[in-house]
C-alpha atoms as a PDB file:
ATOM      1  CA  UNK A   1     -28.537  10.329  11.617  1.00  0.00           C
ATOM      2  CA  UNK A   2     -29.158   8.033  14.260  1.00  0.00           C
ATOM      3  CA  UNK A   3     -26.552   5.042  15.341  1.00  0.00           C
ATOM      4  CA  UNK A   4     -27.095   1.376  14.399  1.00  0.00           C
ATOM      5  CA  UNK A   5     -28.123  -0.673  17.639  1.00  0.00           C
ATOM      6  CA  UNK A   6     -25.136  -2.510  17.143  1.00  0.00           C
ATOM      7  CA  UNK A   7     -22.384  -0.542  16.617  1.00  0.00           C
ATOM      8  CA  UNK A   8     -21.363   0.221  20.248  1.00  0.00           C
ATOM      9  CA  UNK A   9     -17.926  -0.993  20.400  1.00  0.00           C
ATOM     10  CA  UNK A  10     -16.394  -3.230  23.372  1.00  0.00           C
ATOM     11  CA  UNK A  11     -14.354  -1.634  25.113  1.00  0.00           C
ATOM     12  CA  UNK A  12     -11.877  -4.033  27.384  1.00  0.00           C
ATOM     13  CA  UNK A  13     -11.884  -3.724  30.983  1.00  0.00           C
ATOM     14  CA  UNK A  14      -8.705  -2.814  33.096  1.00  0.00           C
ATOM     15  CA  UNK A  15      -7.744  -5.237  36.197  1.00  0.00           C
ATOM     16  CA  UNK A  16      -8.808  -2.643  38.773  1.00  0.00           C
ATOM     17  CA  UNK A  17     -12.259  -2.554  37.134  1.00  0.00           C
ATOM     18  CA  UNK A  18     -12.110  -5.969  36.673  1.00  0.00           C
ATOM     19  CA  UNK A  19     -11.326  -6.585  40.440  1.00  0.00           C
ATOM     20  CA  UNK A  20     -14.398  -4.167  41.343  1.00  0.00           C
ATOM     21  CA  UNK A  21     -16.985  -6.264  38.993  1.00  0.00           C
ATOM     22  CA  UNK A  22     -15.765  -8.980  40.771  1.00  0.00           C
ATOM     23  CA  UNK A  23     -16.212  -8.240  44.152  1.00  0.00           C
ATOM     24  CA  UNK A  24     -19.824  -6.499  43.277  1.00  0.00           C
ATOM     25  CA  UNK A  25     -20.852  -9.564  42.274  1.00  0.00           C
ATOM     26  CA  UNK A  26     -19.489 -10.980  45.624  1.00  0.00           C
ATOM     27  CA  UNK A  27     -17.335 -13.340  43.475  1.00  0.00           C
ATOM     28  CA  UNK A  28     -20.562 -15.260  41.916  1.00  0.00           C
ATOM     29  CA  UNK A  29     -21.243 -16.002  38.217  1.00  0.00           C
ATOM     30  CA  UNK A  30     -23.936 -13.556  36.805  1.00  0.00           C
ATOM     31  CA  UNK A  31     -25.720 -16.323  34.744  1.00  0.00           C
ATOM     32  CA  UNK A  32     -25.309 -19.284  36.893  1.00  0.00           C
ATOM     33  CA  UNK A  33     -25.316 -17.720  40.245  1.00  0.00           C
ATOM     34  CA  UNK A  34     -22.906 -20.381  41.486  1.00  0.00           C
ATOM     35  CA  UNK A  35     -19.793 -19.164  43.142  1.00  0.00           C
ATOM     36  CA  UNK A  36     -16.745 -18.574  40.971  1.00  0.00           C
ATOM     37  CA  UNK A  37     -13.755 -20.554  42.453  1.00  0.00           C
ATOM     38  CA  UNK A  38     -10.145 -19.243  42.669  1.00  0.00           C
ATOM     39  CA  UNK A  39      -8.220 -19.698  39.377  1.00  0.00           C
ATOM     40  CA  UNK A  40     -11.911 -20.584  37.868  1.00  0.00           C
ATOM     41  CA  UNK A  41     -11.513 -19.289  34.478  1.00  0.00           C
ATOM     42  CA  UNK A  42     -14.216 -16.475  34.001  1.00  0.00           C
ATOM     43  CA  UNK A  43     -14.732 -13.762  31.980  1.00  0.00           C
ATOM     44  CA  UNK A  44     -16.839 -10.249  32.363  1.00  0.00           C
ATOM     45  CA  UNK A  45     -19.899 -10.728  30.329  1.00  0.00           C
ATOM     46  CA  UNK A  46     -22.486  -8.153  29.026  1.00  0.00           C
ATOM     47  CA  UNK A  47     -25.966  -8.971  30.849  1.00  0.00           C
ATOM     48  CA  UNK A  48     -27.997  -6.998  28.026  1.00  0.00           C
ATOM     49  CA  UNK A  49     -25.391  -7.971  24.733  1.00  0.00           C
ATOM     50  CA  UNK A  50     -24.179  -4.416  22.965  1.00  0.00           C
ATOM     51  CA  UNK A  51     -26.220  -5.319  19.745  1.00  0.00           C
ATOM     52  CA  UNK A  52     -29.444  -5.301  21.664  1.00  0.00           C
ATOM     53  CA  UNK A  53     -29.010  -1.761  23.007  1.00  0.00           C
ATOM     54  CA  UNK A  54     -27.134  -2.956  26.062  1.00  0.00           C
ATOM     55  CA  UNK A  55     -23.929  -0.352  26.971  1.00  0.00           C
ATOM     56  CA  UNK A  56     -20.053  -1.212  28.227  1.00  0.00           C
ATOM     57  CA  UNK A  57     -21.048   0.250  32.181  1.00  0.00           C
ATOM     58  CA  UNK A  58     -19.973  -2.042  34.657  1.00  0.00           C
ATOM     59  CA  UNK A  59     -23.795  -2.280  35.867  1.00  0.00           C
ATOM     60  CA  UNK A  60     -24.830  -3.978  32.578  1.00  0.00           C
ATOM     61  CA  UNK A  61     -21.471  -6.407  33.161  1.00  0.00           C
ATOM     62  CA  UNK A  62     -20.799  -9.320  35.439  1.00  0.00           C
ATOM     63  CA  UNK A  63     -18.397 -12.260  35.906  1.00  0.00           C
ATOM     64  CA  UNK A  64     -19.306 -15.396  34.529  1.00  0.00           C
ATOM     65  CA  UNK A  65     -17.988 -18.689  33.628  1.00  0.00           C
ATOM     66  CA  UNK A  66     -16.742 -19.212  30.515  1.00  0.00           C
ATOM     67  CA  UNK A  67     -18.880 -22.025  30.214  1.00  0.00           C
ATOM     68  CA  UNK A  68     -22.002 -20.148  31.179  1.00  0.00           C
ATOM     69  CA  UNK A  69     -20.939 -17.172  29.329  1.00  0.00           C
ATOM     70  CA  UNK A  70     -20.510 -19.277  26.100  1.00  0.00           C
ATOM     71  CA  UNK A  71     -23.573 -21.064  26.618  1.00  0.00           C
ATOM     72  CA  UNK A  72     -25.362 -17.638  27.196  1.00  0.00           C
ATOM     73  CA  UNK A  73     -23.928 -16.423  24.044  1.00  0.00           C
ATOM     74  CA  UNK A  74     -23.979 -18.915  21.280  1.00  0.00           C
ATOM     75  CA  UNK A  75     -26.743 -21.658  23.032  1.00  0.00           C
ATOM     76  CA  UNK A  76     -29.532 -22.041  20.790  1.00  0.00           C
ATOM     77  CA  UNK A  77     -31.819 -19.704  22.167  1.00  0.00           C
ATOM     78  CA  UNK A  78     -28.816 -17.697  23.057  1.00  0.00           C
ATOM     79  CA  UNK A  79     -27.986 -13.987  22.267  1.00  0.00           C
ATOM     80  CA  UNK A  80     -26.430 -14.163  18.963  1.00  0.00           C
ATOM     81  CA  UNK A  81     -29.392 -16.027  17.646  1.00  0.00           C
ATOM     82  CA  UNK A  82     -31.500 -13.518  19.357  1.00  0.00           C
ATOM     83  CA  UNK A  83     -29.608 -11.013  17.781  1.00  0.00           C
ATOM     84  CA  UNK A  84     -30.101 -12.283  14.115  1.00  0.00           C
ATOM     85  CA  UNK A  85     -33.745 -12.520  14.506  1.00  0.00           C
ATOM     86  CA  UNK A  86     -33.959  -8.932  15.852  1.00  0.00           C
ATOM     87  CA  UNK A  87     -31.665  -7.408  12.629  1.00  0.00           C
ATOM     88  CA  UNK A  88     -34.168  -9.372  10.627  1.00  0.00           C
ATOM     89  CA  UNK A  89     -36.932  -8.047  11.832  1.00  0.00           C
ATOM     90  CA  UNK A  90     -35.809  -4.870  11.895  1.00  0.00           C
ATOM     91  CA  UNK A  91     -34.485  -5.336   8.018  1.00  0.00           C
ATOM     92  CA  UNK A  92     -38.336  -6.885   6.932  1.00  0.00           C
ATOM     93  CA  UNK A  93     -39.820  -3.498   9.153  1.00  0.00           C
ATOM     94  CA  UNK A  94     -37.547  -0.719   6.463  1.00  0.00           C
ATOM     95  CA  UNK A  95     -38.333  -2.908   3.786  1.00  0.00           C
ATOM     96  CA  UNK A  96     -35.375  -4.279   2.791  1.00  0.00           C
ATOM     97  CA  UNK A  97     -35.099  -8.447   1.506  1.00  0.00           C
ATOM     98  CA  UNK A  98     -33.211 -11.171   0.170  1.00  0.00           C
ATOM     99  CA  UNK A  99     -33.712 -11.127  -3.696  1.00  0.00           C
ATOM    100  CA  UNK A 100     -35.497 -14.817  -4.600  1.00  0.00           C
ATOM    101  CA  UNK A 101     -33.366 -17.404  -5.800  1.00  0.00           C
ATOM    102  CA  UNK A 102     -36.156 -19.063  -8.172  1.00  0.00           C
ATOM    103  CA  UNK A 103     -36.225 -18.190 -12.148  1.00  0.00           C
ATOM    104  CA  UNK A 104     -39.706 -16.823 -12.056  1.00  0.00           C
ATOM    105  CA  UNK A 105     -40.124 -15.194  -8.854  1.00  0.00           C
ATOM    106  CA  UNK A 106     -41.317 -11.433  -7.684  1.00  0.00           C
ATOM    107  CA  UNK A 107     -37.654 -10.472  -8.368  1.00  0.00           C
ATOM    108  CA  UNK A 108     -37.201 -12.175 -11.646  1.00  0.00           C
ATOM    109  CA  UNK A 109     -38.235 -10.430 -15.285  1.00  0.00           C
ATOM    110  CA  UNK A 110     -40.357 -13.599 -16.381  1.00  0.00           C
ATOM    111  CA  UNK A 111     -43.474 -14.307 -14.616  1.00  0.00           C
ATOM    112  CA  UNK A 112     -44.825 -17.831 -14.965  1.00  0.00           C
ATOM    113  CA  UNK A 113     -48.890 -17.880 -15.488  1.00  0.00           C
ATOM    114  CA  UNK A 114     -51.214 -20.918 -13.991  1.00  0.00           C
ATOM    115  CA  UNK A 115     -51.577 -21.680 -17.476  1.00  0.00           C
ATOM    116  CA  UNK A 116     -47.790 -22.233 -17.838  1.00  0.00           C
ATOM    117  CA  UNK A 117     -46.916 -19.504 -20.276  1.00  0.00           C
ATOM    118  CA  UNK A 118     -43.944 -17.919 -19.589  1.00  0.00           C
ATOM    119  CA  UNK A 119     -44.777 -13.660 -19.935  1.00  0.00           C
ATOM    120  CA  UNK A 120     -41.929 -10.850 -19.567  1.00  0.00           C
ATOM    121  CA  UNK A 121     -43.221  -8.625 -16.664  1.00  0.00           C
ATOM    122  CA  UNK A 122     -41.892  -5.276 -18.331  1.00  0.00           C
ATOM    123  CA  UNK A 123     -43.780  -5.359 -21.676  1.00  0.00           C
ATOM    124  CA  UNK A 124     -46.740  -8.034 -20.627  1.00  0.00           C
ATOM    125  CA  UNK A 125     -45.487 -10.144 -24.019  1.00  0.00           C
ATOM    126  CA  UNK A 126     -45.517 -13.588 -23.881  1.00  0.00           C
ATOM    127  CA  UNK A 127     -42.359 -15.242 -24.236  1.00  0.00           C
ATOM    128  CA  UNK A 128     -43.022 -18.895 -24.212  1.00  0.00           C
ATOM    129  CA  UNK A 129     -47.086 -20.483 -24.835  1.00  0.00           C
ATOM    130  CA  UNK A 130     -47.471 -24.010 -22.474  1.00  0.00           C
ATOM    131  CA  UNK A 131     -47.731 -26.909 -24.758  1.00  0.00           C
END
């Protein structure tokens, strides 16, 4: 059985590996490319997120700000929203759906006729003539 795009889990960096990100990136934000500051708060951030196929390597990493990073990650073209749209598409592609809400829709037992009787779907009777 094959694994779920998104079920790669984070694993947290250690300070020596934190240290090397750092200094690979030459001490500049990944998002922003503006120089990271000493005693900046920052954060290692995922440059392809984990739920779009990305992995935990330190090449698919790099420090950001936390303002960048949370910009990145919850803006409104950021990744989680990116991330939705991708599950849903993927969810439409295997066929599965949201049951419908409304009395007399594809998912209901009634079906509602132009006409504006009111017909059970299983045995074609009508239920309820329009006045």
């Amino acid at each position: 059985m094959s694994e779920d795009v998104g079920s790669t889990p984070r694993k947290a960096l250690t300070p020596t590996q934190r240290l090397k990100l750092f200094e690979s990136w030459h001490g500049c934000c990944c998002i922003c490319e503006r120089k990271i500051q000493a005693g900046e708060a920052w954060i290692d951030e995922h440059i392809r997120p984990l739920a779009m196929g990305g992995t935990n390597e330190l090449d698919n990493r790099g420090p950001a700000h936390k303002a960048c990073a949370d910009a990145k990650t919850h803006g409104k073209d950021g990744d989680l929203a990116r991330i939705a749209k991708a599950k849903r598409i993927k969810m439409r592609h295997v066929g599965i759906r949201k049951p419908s809400k409304f009395p007399t829709s594809r998912d209901s037992r009634f079906k509602q006729k132009i006409n504006g009787d009111l017909v059970d779907r299983r045995t074609g009777e009508v239920i309820r003539r329009a006045k």
